[in-house]
Each structure stands twice: as C-alpha cells, then as structure tokens.
Protein backbone atom coordinates (compact mmCIF):
# COMPACT_ATOMS: atom_id res chain seq x y z
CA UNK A 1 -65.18 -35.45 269.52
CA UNK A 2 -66.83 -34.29 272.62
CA UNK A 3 -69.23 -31.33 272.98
CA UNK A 4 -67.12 -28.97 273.87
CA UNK A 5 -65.61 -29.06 270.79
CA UNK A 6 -66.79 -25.89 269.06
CA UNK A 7 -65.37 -26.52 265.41
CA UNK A 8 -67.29 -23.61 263.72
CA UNK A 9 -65.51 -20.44 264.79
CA UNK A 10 -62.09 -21.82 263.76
CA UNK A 11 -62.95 -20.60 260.09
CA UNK A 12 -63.26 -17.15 261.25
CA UNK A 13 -66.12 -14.87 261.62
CA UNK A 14 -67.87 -12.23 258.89
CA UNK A 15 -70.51 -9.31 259.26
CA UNK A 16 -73.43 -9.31 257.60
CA UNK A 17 -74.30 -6.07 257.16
CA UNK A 18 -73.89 -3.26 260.25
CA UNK A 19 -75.42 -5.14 262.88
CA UNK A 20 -74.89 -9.10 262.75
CA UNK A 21 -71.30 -11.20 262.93
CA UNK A 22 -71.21 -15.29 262.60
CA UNK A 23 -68.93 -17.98 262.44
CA UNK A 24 -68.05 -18.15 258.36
CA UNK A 25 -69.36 -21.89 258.66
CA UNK A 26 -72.92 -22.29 259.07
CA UNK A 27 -75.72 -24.83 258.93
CA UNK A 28 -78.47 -24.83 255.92
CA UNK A 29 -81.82 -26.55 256.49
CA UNK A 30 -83.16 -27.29 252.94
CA UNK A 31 -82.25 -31.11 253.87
CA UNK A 32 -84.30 -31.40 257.35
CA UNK A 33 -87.63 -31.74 255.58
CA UNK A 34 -88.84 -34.80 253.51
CA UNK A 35 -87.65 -35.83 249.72
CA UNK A 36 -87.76 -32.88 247.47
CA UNK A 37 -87.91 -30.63 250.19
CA UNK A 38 -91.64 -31.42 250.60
CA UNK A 39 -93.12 -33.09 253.88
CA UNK A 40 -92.20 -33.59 256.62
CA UNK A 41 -88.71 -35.29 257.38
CA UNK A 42 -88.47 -39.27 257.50
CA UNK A 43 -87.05 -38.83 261.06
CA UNK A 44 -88.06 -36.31 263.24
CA UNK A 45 -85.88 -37.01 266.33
CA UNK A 46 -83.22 -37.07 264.23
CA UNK A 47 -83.48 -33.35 262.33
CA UNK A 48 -84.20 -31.87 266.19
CA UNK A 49 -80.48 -33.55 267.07
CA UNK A 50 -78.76 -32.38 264.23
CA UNK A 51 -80.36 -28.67 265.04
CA UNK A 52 -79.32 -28.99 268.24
CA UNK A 53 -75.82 -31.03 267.55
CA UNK A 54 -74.79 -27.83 265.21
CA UNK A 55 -75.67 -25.16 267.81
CA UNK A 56 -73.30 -27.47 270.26
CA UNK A 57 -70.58 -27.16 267.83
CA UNK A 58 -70.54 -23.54 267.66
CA UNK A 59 -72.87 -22.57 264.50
CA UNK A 60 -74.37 -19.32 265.27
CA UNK A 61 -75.86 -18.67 261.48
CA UNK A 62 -79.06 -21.08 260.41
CA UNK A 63 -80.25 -20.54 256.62
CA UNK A 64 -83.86 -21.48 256.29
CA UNK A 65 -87.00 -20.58 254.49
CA UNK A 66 -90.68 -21.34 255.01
CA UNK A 67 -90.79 -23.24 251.74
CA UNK A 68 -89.10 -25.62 253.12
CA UNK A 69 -91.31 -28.28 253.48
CA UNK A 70 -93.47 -26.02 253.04
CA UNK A 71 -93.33 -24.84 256.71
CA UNK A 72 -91.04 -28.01 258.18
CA UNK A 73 -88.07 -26.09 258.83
CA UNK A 74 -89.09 -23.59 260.32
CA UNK A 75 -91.38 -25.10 262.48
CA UNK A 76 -88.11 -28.11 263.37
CA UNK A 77 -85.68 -24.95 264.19
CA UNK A 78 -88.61 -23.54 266.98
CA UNK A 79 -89.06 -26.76 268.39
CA UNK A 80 -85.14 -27.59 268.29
CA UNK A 81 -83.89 -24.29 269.59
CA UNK A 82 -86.61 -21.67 271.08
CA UNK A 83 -86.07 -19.87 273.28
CA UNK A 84 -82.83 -19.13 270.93
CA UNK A 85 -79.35 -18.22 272.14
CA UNK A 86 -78.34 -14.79 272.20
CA UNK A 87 -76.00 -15.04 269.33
CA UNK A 88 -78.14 -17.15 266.80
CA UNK A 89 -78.61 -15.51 263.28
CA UNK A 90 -81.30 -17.01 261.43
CA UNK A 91 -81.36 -15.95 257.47
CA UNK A 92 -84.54 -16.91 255.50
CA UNK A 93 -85.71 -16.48 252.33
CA UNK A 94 -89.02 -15.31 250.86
CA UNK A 95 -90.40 -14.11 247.01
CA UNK A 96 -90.87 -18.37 247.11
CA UNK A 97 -93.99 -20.24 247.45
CA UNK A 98 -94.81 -24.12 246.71
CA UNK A 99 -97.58 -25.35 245.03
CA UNK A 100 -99.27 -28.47 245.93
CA UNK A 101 -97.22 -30.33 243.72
CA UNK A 102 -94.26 -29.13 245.70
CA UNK A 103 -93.11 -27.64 242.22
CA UNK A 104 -91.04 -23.78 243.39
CA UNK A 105 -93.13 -20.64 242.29
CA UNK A 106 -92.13 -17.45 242.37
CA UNK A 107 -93.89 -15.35 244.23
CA UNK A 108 -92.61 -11.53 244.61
CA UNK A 109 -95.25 -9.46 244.59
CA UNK A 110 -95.67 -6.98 247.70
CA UNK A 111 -98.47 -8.15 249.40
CA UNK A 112 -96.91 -11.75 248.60
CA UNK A 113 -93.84 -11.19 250.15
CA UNK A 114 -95.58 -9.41 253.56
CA UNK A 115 -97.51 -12.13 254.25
CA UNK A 116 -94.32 -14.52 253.64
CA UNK A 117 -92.72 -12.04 256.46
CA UNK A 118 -95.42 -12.59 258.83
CA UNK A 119 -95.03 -16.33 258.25
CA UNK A 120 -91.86 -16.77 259.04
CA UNK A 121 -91.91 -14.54 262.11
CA UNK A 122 -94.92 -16.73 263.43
CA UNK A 123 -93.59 -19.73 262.55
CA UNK A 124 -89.90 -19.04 264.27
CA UNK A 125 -91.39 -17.30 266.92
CA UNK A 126 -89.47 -14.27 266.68
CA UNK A 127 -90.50 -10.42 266.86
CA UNK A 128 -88.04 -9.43 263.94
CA UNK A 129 -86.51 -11.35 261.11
CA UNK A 130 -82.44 -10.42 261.53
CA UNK A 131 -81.59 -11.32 258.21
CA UNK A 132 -84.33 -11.78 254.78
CA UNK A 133 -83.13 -12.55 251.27
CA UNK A 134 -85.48 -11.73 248.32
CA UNK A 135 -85.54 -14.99 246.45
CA UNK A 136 -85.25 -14.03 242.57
CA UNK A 137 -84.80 -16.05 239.18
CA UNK A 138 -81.29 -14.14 238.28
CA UNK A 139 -79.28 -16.81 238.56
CA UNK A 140 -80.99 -19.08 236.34
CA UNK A 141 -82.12 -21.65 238.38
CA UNK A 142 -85.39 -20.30 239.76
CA UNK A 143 -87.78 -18.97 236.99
CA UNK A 144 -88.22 -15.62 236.89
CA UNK A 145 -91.55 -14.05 238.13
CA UNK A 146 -94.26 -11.29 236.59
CA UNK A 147 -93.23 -9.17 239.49
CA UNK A 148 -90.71 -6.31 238.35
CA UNK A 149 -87.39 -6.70 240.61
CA UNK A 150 -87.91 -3.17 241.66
CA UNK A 151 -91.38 -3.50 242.71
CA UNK A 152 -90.26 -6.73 244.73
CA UNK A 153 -87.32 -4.93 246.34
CA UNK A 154 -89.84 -1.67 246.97
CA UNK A 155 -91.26 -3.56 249.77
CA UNK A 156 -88.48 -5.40 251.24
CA UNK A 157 -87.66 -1.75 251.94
CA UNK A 158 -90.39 -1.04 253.47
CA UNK A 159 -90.46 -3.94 255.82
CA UNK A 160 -86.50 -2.82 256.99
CA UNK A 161 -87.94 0.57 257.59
CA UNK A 162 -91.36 -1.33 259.40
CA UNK A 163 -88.85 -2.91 261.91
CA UNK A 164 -90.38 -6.44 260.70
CA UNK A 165 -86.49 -7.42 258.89
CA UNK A 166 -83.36 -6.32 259.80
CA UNK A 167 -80.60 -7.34 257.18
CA UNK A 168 -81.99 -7.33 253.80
CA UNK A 169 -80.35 -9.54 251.52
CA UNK A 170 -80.65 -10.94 247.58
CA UNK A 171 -80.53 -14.45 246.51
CA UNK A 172 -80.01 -15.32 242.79
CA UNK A 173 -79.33 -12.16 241.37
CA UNK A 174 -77.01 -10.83 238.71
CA UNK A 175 -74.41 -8.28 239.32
CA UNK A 176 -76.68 -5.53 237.96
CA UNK A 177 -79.31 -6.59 240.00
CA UNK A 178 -76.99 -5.98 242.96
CA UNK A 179 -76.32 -2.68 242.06
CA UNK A 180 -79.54 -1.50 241.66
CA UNK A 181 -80.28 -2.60 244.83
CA UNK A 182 -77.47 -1.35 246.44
CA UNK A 183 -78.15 1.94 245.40
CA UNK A 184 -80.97 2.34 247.55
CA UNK A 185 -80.14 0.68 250.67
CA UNK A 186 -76.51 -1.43 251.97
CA UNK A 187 -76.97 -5.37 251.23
CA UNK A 188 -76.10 -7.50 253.81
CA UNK A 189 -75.52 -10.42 252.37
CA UNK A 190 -75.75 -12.70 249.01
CA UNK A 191 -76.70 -16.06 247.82
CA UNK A 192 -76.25 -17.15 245.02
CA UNK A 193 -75.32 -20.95 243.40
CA UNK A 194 -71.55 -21.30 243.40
CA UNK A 195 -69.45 -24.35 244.46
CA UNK A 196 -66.30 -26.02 243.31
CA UNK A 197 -67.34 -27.55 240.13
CA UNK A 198 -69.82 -24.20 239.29
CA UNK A 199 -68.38 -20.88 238.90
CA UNK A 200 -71.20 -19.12 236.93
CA UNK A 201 -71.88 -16.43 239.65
CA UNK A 202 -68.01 -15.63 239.94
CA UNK A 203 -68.96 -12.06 239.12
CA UNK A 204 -71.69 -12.01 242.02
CA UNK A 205 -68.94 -12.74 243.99
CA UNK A 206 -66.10 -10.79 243.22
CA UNK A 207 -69.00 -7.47 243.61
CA UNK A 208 -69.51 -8.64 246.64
CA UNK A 209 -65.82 -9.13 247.80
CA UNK A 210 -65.47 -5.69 246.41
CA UNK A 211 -68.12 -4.24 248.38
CA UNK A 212 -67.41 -6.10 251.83
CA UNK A 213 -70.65 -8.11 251.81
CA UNK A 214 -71.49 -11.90 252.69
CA UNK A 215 -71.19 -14.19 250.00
CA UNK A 216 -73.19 -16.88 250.82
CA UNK A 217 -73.30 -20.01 248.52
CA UNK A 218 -76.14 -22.05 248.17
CA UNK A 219 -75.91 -25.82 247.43
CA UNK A 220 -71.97 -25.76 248.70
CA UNK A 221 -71.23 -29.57 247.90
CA UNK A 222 -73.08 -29.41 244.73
CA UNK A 223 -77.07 -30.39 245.99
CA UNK A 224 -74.83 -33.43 247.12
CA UNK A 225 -72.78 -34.01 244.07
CA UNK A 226 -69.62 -33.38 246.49
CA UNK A 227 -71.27 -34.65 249.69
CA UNK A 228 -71.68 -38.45 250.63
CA UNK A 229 -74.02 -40.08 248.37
CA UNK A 230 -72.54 -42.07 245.32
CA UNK A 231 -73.83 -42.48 242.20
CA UNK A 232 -76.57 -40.30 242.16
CA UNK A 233 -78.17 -38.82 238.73
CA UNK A 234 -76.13 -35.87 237.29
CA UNK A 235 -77.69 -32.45 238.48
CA UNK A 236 -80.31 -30.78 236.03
CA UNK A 237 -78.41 -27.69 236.32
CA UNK A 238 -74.83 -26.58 236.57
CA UNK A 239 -71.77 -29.00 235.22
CA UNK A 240 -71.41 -32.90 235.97
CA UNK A 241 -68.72 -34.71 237.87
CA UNK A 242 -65.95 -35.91 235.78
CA UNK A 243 -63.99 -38.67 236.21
CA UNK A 244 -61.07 -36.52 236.03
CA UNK A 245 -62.31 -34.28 238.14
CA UNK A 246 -62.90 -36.52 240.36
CA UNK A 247 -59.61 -38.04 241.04
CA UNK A 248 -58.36 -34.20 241.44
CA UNK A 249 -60.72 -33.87 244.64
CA UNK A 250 -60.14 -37.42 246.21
CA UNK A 251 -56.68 -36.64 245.73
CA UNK A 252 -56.29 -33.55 247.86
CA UNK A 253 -58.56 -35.31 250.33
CA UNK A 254 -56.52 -38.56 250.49
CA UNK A 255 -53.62 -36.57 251.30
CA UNK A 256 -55.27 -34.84 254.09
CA UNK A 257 -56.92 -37.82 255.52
CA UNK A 258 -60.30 -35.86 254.55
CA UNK A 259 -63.39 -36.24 252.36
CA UNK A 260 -64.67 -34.68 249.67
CA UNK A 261 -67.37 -32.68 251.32
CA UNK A 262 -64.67 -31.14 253.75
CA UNK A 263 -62.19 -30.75 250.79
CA UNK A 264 -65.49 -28.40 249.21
CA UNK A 265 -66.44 -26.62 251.99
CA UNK A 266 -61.93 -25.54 252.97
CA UNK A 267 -61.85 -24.36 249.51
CA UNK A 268 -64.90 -21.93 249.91
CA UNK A 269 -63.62 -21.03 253.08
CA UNK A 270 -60.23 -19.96 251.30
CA UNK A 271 -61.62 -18.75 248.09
CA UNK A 272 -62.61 -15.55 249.22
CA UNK A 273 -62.79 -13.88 252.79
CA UNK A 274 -66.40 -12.60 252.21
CA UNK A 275 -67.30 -16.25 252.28
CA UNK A 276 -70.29 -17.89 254.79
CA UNK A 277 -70.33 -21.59 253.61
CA UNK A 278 -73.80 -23.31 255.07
CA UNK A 279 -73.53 -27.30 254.26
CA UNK A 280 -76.52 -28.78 254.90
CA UNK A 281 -77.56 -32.38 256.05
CA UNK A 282 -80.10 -34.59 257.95
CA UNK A 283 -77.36 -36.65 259.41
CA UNK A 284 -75.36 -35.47 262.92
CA UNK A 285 -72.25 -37.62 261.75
CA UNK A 286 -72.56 -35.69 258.52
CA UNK A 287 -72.62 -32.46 260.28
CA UNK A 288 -69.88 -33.39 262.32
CA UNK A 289 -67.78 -34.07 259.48
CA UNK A 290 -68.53 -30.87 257.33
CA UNK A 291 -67.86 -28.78 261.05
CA UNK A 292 -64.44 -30.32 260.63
CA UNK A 293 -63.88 -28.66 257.29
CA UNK A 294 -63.04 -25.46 259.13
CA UNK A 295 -59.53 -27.57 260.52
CA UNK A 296 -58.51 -28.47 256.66
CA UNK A 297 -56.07 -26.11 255.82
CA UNK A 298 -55.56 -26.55 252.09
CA UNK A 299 -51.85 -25.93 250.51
CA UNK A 300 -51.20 -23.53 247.69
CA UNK A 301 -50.65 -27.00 245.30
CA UNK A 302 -54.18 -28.27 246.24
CA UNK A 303 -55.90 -24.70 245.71
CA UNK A 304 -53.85 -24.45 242.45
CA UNK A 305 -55.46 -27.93 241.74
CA UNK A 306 -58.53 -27.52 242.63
CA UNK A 307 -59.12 -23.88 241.42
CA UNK A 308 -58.55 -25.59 237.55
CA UNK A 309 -61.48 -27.73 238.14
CA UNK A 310 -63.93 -24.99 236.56
C-alpha cells in the first residue's frame, strides 16, 4: 500500500446536514488517549502517525470529544493536523464531563455545555465547531442527567444561531427524542450504539434513513469485540460473542481473504446508505486494515448471513 492510496472515498460520500459532505468511512479518536480513555496515550509518536496516516488515506471526517482523555484528543488532532486541510470535518461531542476518577458524567446544563464549546474550539484551534453532538443518556449506556433534554437542546440552539457550531447533532437519543428535536431545527447527524451483533437503536436508524440524516455508529466493531484483540472480557453492555456467531463472521471473512473488523465495518457500509462508519484505533496497521473495509464488497449470501446474527 503506498500513500497514494486513498481507500476512504471508495465507500462513497454522505452530507451531514446542508453544508458538510465526507467520505462514509471515517476515523474515531476515543482509542488515541490512555486505558479507559483517561491519560494520556502510551505512545505519543505513534497516535500523531495514525492521525496523520488516516488523513493520507483519504479520511476527511474525525469524531472526537474533549473527554477524551480528558483533553488528549483534542489536543493530539491540533498537534497532528493544524493548520487543517480544507476538507477536514471534525464532529465532537459535549453534555460529557469526567471526573477525576475518569468515571463519564453527564453534564448538560447550558452554561455546562458553553463552556464545553469554548473548550473544544480552544483546544482544536478552530473559530467554529462544523459539526457538535449533544451527548445524552437515551440510549442506555450513558446515565441520564438532571438537565431536561429540552433545556440542553435550548442552548445548542443558541450556539448554531451564535455562529460558535455549525451542524448540530444528537448522540444517544431515542426516536422521540429525535423528533422533538427535529422539530425545531434540521439534525445533521446521529450517533447512537449500533454494530453487527447490537441492533437496539434500529429504530434511530431507520428515522434517520427516513429523514436523510447521518447515521453515525459509535463503537462499530463492538468497543473491540469485532476488532483485533482476542479473548477479552464480554462487554458490560449490549450482547456477547457467541461461538456460533462467531464462526458466521470468520466465515464470510475467510472467504474474502478479510478480517473480522473489515467484515463489520462492509456490512455498516451496506446496511443503510445514511451510514458514516468511524473505526477507531491506536495502531496505523490497524487503520490501514479497517480503510480497506471500504474494498469488501459483501454478497447477498453473506449479508443474508450476517444480518441473522441479531
């Protein structure tokens, strides 16, 4: 692979929202900083170069947030990319602080999420924020907050209308929360948890499909449960790995001369059109492998297969 090979835009682009239109396979940064999220990461050198590596291979959409670390991957993308190319859409995430624990704590309220704005723009060195999701406990996996969802979504609102965001987006919200939101302003775009083995925000989805906006699935391979590590701990949320599930997914990737991660991330690509699939990983030959997902063209007999997993 050389590094003029731009693998990204061969899954196809998508808009988010009126003004913004990436490659449909992205890069998230929830791995760059230290275990847990928390710290900074074990190899610094080596988070710039994957930054850097994914920009080379044609990923034009980063998905970040200042807890991250807190702080670390924000302050890795600056260093890695700034000044930024033209077409680079970063999406981050606020209504999310960390305690000093490292423990995630909602944190909606207006003045919270202003000063989370401000943050990130200081900490990305940018003037405007293209693309903010309001971080709520919808989905289950984040706890919801004291902060009414309305209140919350009051201000983001008002910082579209401040010129400090651009795209407004939700992240772990129900389908009525969507519409309620959507009533008041267009949504660019939405992420929610949804992978291969976890279909709970289905419905998320298929509002969005119906409503032509980005669908944006957080933890694609499963917080690694579909990536490269073996043996790890079953996740304390969402469904395990069977064995029989299992042997479906290193089937379809044996006969493709693939892996499992880039099996996950073609069937996301071809589950749905509205789709922006942003594996994440601290590793450039990782990268390089889930960039090659966007090649894997899966047949009917291996969606079939794999759609039954769920």
């Amino acid at each position: 692979m050389t590094l003029s090979d731009r693998l990204a835009p061969e899954a196809g682009r998508l808009r988010l929202g009126d003004e913004l239109s990436v490659n449909r396979l992205g890069f998230g940064t929830m791995q760059l900083p230290g275990p847990g999220v928390f710290g900074p990461p074990d190899d610094h050198a080596g988070a710039l170069a994957v930054l850097r590596r994914a920009v080379e291979l044609g990923v034009n959409y980063l998905d970040t947030s200042d807890f991250y670390g807190p702080h670390v991957a924000n302050d890795l993308i600056r260093e890695a990319l700034h000044p930024y190319p033209d077409d680079l859409v970063i999406g981050t995430k606020i209504g999310v602080v960390r305690d000093r624990w490292g423990d995630f704590v909602p944190a909606g309220a207006p003045d919270q999420l202003r000063g989370q704005v401000e943050e990130n723009l200081r900490r990305l060195g940018r003037d405007r924020l293209e693309l903010v999701y309001l971080r709520v406990g919808g989905d289950g996996l984040l706890r919801p907050g004291d902060v009414r969802f309305s209140e919350s979504f009051a201000m983001m609102v008002r910082l579209r209308d401040e010129g400090l965001i651009g795209g407004v987006g939700l992240s772990g919200v129900t389908v009525r929360q969507l519409d309620q939101a959507r009533a008041t302003i267009p949504i660019a775009a939405v992420q929610n948890r949804f992978h291969l083995l976890d279909r709970d925000c289905h419905d998320v989805l298929r509002r969005c499909a119906e409503e032509d906006i980005a669908f944006v699935p957080y933890f694609p391979l499963g917080a690694g449960l579909l990536g490269a590590r073996q043996g790890r701990p079953p996740l304390p949320f969402g469904p395990d790995f069977s064995a029989a599930q299992r042997r479906t997914v290193d089937g379809v990737a044996e006969a493709h001369g693939a892996t499992r991660a880039q099996v996950a991330i073609a069937w996301l690509l071809a589950h749905s059109p509205t789709v922006l699939v942003i594996p994440g990983t601290s590793s450039v030959r990782h990268l390089e492998e889930n960039m090659a997902a966007a090649r894997l063209r899966l047949t009917p007999a291996d969606r079939t297969a794999l759609d039954a997993l769920a």
